[in-house]
PDB file of N, CA and C in Angstrom:
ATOM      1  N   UNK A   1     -52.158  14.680 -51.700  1.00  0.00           N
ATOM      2  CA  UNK A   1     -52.660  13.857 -50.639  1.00  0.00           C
ATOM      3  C   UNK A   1     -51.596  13.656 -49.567  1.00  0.00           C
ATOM      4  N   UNK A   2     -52.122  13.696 -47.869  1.00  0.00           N
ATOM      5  CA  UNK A   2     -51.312  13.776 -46.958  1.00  0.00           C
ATOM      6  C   UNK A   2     -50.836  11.823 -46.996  1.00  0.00           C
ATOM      7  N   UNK A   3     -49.601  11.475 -46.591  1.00  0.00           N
ATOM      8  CA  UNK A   3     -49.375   9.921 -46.284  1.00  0.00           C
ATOM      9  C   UNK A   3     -49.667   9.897 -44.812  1.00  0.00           C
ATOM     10  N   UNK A   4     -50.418   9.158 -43.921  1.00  0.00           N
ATOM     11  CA  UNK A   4     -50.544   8.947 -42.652  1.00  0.00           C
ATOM     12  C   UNK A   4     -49.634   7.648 -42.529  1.00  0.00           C
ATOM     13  N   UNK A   5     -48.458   7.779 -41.596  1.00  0.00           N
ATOM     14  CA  UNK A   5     -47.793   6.948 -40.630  1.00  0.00           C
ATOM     15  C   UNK A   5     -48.872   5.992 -39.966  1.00  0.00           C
ATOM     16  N   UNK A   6     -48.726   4.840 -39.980  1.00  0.00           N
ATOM     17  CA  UNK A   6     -48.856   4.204 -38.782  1.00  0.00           C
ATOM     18  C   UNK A   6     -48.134   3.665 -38.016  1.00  0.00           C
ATOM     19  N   UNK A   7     -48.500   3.887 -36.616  1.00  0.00           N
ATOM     20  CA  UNK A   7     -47.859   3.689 -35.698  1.00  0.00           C
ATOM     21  C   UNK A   7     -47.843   1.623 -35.119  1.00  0.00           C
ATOM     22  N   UNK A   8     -47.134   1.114 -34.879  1.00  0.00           N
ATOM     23  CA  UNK A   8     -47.488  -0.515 -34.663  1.00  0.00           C
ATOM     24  C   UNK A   8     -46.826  -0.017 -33.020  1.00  0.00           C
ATOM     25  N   UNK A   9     -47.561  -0.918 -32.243  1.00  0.00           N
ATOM     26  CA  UNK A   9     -47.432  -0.751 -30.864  1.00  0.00           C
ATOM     27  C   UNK A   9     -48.068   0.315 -30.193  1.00  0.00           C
ATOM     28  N   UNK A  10     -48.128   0.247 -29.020  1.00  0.00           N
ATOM     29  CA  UNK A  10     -48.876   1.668 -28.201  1.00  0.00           C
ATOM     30  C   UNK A  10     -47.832   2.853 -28.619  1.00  0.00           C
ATOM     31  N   UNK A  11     -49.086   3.524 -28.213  1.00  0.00           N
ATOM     32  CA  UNK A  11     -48.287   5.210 -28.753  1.00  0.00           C
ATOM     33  C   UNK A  11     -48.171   5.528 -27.164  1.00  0.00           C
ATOM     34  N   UNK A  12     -47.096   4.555 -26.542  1.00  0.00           N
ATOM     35  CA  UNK A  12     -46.571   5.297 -25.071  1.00  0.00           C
ATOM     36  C   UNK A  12     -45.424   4.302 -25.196  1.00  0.00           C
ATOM     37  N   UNK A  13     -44.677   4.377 -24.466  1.00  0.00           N
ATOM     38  CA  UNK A  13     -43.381   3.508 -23.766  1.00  0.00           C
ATOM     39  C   UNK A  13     -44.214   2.402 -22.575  1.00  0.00           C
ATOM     40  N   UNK A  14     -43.681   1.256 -22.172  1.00  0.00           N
ATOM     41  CA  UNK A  14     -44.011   0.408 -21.880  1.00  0.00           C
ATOM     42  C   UNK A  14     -43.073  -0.174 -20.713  1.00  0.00           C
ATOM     43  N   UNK A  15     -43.049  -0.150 -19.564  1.00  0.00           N
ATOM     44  CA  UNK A  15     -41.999  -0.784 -18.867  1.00  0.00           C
ATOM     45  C   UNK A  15     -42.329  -2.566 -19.524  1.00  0.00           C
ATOM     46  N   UNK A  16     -41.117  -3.307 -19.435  1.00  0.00           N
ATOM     47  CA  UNK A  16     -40.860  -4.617 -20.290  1.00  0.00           C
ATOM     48  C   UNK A  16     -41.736  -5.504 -19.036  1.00  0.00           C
ATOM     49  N   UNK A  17     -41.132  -5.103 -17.618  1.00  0.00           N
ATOM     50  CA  UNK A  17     -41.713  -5.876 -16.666  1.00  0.00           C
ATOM     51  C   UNK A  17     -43.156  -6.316 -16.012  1.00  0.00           C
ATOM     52  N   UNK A  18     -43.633  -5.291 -16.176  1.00  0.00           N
ATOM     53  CA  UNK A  18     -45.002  -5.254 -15.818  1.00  0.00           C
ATOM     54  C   UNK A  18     -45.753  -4.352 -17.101  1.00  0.00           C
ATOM     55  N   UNK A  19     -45.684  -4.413 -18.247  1.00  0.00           N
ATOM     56  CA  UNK A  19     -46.065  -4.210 -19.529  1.00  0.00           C
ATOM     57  C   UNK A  19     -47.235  -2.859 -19.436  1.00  0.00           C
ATOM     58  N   UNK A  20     -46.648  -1.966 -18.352  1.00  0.00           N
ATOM     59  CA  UNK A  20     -47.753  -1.126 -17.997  1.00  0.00           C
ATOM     60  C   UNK A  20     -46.857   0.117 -18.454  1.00  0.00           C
ATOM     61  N   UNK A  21     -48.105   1.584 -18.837  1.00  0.00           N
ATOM     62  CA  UNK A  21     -47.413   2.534 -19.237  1.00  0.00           C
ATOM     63  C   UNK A  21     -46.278   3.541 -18.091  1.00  0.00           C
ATOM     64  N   UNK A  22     -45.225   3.585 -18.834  1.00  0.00           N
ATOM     65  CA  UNK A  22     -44.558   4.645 -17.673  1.00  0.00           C
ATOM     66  C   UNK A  22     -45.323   5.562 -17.959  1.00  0.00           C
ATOM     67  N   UNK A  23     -44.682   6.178 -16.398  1.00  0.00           N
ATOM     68  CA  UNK A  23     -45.051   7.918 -16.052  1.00  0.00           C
ATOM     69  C   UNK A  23     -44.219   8.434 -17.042  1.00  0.00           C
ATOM     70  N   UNK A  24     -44.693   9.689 -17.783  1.00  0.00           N
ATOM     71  CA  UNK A  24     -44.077  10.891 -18.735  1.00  0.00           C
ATOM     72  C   UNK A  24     -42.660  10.756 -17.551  1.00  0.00           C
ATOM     73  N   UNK A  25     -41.019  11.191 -18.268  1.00  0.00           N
ATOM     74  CA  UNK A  25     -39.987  11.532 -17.900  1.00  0.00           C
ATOM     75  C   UNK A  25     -39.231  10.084 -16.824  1.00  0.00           C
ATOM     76  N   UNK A  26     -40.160   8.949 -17.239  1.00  0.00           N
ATOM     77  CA  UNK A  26     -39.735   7.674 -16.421  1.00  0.00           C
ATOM     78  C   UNK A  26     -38.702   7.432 -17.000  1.00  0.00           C
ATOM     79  N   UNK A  27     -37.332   6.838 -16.242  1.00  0.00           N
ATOM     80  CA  UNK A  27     -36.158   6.042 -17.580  1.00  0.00           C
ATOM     81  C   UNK A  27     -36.659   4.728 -17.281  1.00  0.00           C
ATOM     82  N   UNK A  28     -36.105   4.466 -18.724  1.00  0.00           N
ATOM     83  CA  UNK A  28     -36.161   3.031 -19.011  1.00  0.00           C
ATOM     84  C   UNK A  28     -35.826   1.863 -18.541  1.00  0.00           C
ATOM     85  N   UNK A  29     -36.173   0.829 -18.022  1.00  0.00           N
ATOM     86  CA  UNK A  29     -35.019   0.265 -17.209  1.00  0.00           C
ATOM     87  C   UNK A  29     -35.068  -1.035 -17.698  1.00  0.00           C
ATOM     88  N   UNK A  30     -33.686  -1.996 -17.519  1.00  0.00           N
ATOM     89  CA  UNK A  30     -34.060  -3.292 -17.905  1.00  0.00           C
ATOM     90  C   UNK A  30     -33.996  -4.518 -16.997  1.00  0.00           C
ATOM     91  N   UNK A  31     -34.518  -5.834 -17.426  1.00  0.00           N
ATOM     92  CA  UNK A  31     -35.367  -6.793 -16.606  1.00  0.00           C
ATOM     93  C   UNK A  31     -33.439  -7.241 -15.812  1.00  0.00           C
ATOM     94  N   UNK A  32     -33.490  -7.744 -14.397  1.00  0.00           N
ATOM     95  CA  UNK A  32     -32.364  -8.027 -13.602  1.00  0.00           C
ATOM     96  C   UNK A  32     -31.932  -9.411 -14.444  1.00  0.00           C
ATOM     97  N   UNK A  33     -30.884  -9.353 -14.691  1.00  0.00           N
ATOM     98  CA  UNK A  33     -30.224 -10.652 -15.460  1.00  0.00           C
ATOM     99  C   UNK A  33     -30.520 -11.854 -14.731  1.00  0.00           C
ATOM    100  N   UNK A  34     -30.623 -12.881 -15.251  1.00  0.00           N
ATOM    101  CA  UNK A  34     -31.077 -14.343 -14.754  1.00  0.00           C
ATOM    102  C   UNK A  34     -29.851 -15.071 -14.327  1.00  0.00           C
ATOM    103  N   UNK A  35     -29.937 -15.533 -13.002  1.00  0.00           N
ATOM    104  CA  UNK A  35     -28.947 -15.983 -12.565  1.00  0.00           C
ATOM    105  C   UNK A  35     -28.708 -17.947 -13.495  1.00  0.00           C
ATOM    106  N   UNK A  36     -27.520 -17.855 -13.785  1.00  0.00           N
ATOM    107  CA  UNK A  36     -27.172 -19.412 -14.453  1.00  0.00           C
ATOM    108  C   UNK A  36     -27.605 -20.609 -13.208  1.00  0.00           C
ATOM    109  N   UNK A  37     -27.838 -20.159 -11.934  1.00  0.00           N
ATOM    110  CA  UNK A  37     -28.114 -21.354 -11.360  1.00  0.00           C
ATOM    111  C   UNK A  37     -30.153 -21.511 -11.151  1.00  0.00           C
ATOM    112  N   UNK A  38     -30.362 -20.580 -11.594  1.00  0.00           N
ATOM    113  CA  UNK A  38     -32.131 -20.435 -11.936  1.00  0.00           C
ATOM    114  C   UNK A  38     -32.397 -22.285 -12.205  1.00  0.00           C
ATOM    115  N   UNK A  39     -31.744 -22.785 -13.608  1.00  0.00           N
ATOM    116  CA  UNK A  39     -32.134 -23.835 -14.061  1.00  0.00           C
ATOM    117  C   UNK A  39     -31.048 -24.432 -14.108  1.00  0.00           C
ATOM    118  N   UNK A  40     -31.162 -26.215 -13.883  1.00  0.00           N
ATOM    119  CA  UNK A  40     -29.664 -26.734 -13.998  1.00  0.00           C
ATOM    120  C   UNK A  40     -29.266 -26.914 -14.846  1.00  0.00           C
ATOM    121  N   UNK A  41     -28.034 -26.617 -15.027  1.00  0.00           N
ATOM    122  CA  UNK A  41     -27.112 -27.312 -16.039  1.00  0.00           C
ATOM    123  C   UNK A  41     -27.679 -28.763 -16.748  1.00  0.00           C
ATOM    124  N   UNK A  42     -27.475 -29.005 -17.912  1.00  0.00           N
ATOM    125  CA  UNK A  42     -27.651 -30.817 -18.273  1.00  0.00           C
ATOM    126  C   UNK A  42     -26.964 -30.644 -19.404  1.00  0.00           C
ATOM    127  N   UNK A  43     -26.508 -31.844 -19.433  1.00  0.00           N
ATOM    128  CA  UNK A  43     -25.945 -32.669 -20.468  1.00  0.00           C
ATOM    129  C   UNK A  43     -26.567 -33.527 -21.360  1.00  0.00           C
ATOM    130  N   UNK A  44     -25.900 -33.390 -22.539  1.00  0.00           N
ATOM    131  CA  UNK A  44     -26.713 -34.833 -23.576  1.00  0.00           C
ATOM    132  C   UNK A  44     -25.961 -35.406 -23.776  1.00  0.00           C
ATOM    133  N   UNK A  45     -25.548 -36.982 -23.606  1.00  0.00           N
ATOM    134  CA  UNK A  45     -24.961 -38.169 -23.491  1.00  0.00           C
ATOM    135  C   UNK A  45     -25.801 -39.067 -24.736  1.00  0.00           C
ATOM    136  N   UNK A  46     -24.817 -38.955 -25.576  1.00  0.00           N
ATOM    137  CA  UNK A  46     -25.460 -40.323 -26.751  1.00  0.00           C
ATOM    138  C   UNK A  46     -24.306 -41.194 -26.957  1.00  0.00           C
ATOM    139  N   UNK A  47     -24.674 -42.081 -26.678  1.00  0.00           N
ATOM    140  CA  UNK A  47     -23.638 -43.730 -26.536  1.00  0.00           C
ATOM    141  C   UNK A  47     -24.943 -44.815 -28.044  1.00  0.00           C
ATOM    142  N   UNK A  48     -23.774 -44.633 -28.831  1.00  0.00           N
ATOM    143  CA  UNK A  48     -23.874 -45.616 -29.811  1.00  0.00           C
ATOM    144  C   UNK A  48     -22.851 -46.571 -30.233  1.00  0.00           C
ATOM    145  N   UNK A  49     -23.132 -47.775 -30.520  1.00  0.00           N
ATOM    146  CA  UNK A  49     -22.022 -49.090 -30.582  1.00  0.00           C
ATOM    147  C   UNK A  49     -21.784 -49.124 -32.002  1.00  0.00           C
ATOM    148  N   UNK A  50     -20.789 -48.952 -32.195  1.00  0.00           N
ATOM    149  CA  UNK A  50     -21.009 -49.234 -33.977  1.00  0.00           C
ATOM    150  C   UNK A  50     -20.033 -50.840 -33.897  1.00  0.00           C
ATOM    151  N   UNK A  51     -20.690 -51.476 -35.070  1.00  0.00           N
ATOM    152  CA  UNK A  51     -19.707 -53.009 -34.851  1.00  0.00           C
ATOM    153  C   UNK A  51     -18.652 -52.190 -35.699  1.00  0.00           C
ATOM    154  N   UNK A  52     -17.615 -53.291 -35.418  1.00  0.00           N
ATOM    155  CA  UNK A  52     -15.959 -52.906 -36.830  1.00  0.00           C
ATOM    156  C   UNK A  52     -16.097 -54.109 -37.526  1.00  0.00           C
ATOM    157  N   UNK A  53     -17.222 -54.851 -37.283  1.00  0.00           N
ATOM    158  CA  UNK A  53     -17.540 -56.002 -38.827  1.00  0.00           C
ATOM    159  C   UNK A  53     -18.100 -55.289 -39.705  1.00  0.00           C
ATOM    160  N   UNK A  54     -18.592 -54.259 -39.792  1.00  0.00           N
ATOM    161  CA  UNK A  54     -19.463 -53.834 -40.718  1.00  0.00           C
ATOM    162  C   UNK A  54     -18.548 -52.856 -41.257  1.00  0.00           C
ATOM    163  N   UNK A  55     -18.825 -52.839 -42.898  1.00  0.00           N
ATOM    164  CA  UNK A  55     -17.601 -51.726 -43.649  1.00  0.00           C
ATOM    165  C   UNK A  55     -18.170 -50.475 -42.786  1.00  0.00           C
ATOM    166  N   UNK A  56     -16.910 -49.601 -43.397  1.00  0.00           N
ATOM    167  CA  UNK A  56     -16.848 -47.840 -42.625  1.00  0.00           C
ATOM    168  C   UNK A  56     -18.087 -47.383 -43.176  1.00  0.00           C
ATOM    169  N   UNK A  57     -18.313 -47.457 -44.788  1.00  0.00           N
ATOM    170  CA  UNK A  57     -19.652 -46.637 -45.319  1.00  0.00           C
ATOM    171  C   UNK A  57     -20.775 -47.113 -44.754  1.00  0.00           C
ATOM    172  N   UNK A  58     -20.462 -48.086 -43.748  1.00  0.00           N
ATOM    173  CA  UNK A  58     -22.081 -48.738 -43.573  1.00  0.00           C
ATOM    174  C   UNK A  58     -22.545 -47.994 -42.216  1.00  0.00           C
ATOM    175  N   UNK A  59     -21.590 -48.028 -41.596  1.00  0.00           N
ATOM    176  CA  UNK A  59     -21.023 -47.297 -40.283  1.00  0.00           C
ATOM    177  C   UNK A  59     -21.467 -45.839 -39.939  1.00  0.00           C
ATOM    178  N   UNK A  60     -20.877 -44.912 -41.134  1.00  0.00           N
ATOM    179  CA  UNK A  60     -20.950 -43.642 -41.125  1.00  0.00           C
ATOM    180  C   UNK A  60     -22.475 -43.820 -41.586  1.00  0.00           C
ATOM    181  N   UNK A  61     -23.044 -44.462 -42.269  1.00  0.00           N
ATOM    182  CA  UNK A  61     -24.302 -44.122 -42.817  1.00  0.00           C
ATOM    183  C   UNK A  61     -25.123 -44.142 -41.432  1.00  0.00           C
ATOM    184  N   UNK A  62     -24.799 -45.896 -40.776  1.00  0.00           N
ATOM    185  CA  UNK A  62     -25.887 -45.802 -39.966  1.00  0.00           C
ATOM    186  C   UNK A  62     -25.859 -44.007 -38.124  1.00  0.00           C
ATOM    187  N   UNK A  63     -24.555 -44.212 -38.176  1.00  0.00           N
ATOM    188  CA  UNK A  63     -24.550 -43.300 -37.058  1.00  0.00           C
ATOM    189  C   UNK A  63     -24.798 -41.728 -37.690  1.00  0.00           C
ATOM    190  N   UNK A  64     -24.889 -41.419 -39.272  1.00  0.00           N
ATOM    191  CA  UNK A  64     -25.830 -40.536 -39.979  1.00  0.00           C
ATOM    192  C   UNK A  64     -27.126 -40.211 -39.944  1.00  0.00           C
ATOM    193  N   UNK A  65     -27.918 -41.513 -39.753  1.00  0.00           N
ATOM    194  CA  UNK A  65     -28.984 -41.922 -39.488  1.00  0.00           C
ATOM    195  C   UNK A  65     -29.784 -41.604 -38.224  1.00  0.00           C
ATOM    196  N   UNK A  66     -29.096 -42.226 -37.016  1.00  0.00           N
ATOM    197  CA  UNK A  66     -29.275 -42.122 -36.004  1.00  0.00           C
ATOM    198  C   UNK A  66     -29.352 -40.404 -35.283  1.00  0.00           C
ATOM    199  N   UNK A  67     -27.676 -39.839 -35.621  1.00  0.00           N
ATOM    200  CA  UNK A  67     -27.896 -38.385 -35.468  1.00  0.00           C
ATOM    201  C   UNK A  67     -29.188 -37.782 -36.409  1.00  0.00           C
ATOM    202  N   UNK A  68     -29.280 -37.817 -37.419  1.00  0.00           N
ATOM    203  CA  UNK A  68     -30.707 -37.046 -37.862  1.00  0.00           C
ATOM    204  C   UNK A  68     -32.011 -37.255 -37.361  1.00  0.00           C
ATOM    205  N   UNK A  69     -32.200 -38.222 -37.029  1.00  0.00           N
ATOM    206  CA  UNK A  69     -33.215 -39.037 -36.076  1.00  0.00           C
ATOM    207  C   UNK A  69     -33.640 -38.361 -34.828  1.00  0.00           C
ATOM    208  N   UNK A  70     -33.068 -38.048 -33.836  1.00  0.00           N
ATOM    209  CA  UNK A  70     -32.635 -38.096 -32.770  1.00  0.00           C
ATOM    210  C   UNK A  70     -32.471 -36.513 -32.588  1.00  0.00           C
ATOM    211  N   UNK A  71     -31.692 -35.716 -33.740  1.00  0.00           N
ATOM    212  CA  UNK A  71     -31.725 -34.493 -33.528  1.00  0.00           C
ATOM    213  C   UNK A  71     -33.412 -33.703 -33.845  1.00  0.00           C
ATOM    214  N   UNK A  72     -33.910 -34.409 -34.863  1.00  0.00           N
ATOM    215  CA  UNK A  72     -35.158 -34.096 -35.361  1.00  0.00           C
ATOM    216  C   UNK A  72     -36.445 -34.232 -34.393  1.00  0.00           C
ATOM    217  N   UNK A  73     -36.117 -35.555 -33.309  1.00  0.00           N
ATOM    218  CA  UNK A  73     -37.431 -35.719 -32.529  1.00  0.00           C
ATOM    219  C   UNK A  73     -37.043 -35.527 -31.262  1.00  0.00           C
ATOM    220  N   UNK A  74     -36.072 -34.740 -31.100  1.00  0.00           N
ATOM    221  CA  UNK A  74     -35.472 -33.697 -29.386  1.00  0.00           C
ATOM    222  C   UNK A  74     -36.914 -33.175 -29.187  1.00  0.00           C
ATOM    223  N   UNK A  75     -37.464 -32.337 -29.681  1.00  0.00           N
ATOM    224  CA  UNK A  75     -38.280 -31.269 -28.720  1.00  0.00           C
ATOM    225  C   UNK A  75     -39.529 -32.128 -28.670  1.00  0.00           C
ATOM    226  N   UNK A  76     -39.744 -33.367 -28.872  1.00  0.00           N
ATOM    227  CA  UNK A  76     -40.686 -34.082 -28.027  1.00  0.00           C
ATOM    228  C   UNK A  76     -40.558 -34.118 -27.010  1.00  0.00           C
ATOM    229  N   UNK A  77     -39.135 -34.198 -26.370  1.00  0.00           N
ATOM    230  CA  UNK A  77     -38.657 -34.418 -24.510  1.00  0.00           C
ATOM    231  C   UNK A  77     -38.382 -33.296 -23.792  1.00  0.00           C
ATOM    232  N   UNK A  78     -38.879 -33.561 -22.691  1.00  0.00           N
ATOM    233  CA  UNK A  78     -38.536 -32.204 -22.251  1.00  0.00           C
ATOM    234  C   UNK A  78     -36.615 -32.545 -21.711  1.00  0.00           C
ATOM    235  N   UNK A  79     -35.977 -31.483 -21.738  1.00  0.00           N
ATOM    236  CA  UNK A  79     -34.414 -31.937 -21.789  1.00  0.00           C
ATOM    237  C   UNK A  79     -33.969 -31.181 -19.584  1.00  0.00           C
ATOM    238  N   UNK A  80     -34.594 -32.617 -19.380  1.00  0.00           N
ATOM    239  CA  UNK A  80     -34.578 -33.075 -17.846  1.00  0.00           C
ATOM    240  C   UNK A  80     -33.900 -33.595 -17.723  1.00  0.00           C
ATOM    241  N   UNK A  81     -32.651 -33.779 -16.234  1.00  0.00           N
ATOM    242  CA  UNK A  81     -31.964 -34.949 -16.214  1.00  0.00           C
ATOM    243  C   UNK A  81     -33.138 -36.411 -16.006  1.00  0.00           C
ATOM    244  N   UNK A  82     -32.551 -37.227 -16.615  1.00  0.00           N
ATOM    245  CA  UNK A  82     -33.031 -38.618 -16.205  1.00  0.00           C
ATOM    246  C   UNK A  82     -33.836 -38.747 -17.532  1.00  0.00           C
ATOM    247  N   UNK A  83     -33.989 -38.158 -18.533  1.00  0.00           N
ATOM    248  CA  UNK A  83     -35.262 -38.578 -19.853  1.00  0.00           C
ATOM    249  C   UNK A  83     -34.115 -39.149 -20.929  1.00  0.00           C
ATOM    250  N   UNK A  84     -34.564 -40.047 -21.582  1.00  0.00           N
ATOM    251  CA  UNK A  84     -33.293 -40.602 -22.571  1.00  0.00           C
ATOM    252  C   UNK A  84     -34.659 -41.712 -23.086  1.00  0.00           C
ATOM    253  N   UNK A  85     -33.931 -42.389 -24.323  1.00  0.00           N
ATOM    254  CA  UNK A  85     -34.124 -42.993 -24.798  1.00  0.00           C
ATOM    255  C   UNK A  85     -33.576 -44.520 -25.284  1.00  0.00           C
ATOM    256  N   UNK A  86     -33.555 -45.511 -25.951  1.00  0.00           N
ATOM    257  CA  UNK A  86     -33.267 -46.363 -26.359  1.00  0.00           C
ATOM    258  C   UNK A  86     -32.703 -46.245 -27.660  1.00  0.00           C
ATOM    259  N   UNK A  87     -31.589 -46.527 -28.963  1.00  0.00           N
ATOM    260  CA  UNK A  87     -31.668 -45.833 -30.036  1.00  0.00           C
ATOM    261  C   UNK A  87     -31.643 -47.174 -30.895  1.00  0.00           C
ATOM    262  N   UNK A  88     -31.372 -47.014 -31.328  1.00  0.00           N
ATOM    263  CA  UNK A  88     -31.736 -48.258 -32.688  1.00  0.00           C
ATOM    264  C   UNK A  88     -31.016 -47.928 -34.251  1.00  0.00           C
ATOM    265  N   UNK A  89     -30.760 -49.349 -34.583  1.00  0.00           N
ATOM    266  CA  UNK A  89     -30.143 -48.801 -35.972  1.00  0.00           C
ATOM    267  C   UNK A  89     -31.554 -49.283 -37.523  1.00  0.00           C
ATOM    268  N   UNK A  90     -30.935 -49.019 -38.634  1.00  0.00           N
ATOM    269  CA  UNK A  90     -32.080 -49.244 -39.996  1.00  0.00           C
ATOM    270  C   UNK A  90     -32.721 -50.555 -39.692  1.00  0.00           C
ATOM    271  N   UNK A  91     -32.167 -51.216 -39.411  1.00  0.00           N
ATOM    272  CA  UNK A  91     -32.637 -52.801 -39.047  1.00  0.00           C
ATOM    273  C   UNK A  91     -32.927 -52.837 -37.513  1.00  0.00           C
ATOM    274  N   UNK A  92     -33.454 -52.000 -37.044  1.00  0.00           N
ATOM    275  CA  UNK A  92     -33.951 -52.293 -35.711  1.00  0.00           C
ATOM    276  C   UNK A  92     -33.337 -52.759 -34.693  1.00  0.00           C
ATOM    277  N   UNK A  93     -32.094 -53.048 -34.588  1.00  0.00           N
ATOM    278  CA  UNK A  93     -31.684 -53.179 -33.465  1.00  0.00           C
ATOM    279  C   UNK A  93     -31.445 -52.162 -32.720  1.00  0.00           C
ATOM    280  N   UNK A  94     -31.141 -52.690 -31.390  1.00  0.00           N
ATOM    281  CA  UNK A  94     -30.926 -51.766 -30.296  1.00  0.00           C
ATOM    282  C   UNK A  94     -29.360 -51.424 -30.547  1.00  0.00           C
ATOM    283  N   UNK A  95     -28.692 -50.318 -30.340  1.00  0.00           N
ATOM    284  CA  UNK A  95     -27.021 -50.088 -31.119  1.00  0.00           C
ATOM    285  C   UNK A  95     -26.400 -48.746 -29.982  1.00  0.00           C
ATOM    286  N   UNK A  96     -27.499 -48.336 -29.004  1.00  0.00           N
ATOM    287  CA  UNK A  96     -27.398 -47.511 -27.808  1.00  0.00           C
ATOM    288  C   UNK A  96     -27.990 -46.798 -27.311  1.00  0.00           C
ATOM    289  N   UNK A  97     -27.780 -45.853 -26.969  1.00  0.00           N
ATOM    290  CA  UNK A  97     -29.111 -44.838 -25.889  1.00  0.00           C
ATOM    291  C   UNK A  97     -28.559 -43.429 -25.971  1.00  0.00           C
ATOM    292  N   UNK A  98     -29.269 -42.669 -25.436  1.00  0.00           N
ATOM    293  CA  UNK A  98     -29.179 -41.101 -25.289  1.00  0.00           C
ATOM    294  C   UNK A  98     -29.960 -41.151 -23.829  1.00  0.00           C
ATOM    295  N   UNK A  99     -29.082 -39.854 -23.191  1.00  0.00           N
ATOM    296  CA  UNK A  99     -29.980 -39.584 -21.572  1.00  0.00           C
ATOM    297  C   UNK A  99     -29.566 -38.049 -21.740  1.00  0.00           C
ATOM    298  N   UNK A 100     -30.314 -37.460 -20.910  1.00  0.00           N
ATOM    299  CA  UNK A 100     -29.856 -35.974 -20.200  1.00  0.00           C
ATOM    300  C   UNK A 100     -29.615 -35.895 -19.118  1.00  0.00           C
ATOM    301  N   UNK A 101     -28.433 -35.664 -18.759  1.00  0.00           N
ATOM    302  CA  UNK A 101     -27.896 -36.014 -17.417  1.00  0.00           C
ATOM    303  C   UNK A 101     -27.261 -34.517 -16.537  1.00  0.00           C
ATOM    304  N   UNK A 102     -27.540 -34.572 -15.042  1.00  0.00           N
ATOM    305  CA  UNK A 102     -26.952 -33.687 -14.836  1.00  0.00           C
ATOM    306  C   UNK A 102     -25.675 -32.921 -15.122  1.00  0.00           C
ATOM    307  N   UNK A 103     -25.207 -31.586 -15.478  1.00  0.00           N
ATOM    308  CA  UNK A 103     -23.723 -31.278 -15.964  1.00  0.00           C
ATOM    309  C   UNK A 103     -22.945 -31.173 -15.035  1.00  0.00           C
ATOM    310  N   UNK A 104     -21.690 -31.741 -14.487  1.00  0.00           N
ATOM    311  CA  UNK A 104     -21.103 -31.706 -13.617  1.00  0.00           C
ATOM    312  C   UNK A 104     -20.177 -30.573 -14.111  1.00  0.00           C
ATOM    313  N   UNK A 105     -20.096 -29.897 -14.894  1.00  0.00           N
ATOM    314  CA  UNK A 105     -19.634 -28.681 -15.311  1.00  0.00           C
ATOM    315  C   UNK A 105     -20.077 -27.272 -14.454  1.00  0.00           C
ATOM    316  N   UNK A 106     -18.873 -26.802 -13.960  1.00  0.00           N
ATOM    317  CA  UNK A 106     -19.234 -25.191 -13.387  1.00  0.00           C
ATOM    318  C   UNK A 106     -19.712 -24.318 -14.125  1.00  0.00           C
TER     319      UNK A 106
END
């Protein structure tokens, strides 16, 4: 018995840009690199208060907390300057904020 190949994708070449078939003997070409000033730069700024009344393990736990938090419910926001939040510790208080701010970085 013969094994038949299958083929996955068109059985032609594809320019990437306009996803249409090249002409037979076309070269390949690739998409013009994206300039870094396309989209701006931003920054993520997280300002949390930790008290120094509270022991170190309580400390590291809660700003443990907060980073897992916070890293986990990012892609709810879109990461714009000016979107931030309020942050909070286990007991609900308010303990600091997060923003996305423009990067004053070149």
């Amino acid at each position: 018995m013969k094994r038949l190949k299958e083929r996955i994708g068109p059985p032609f070449p594809l320019s990437r840009a306009t996803d249409v078939p090249l002409p037979p003997g076309a070269p390949r070409t690739r998409r013009p690199a994206r300039s870094r000033r396309e989209a701006p730069l931003v920054k993520f700024v997280l300002e949390v208060n930790v008290p120094d009344t509270e022991p170190a393990s309580t400390a590291v736990r809660e700003l443990s907390r907060v980073l897992r938090y916070w890293g986990g419910n990012l892609h709810h926001y879109a990461l714009a300057p000016g979107t931030g939040e309020t942050v909070y510790d286990s007991a609900y208080r308010e303990v600091g904020q997060w923003t996305i701010t423009e990067s004053t970085d070149s």
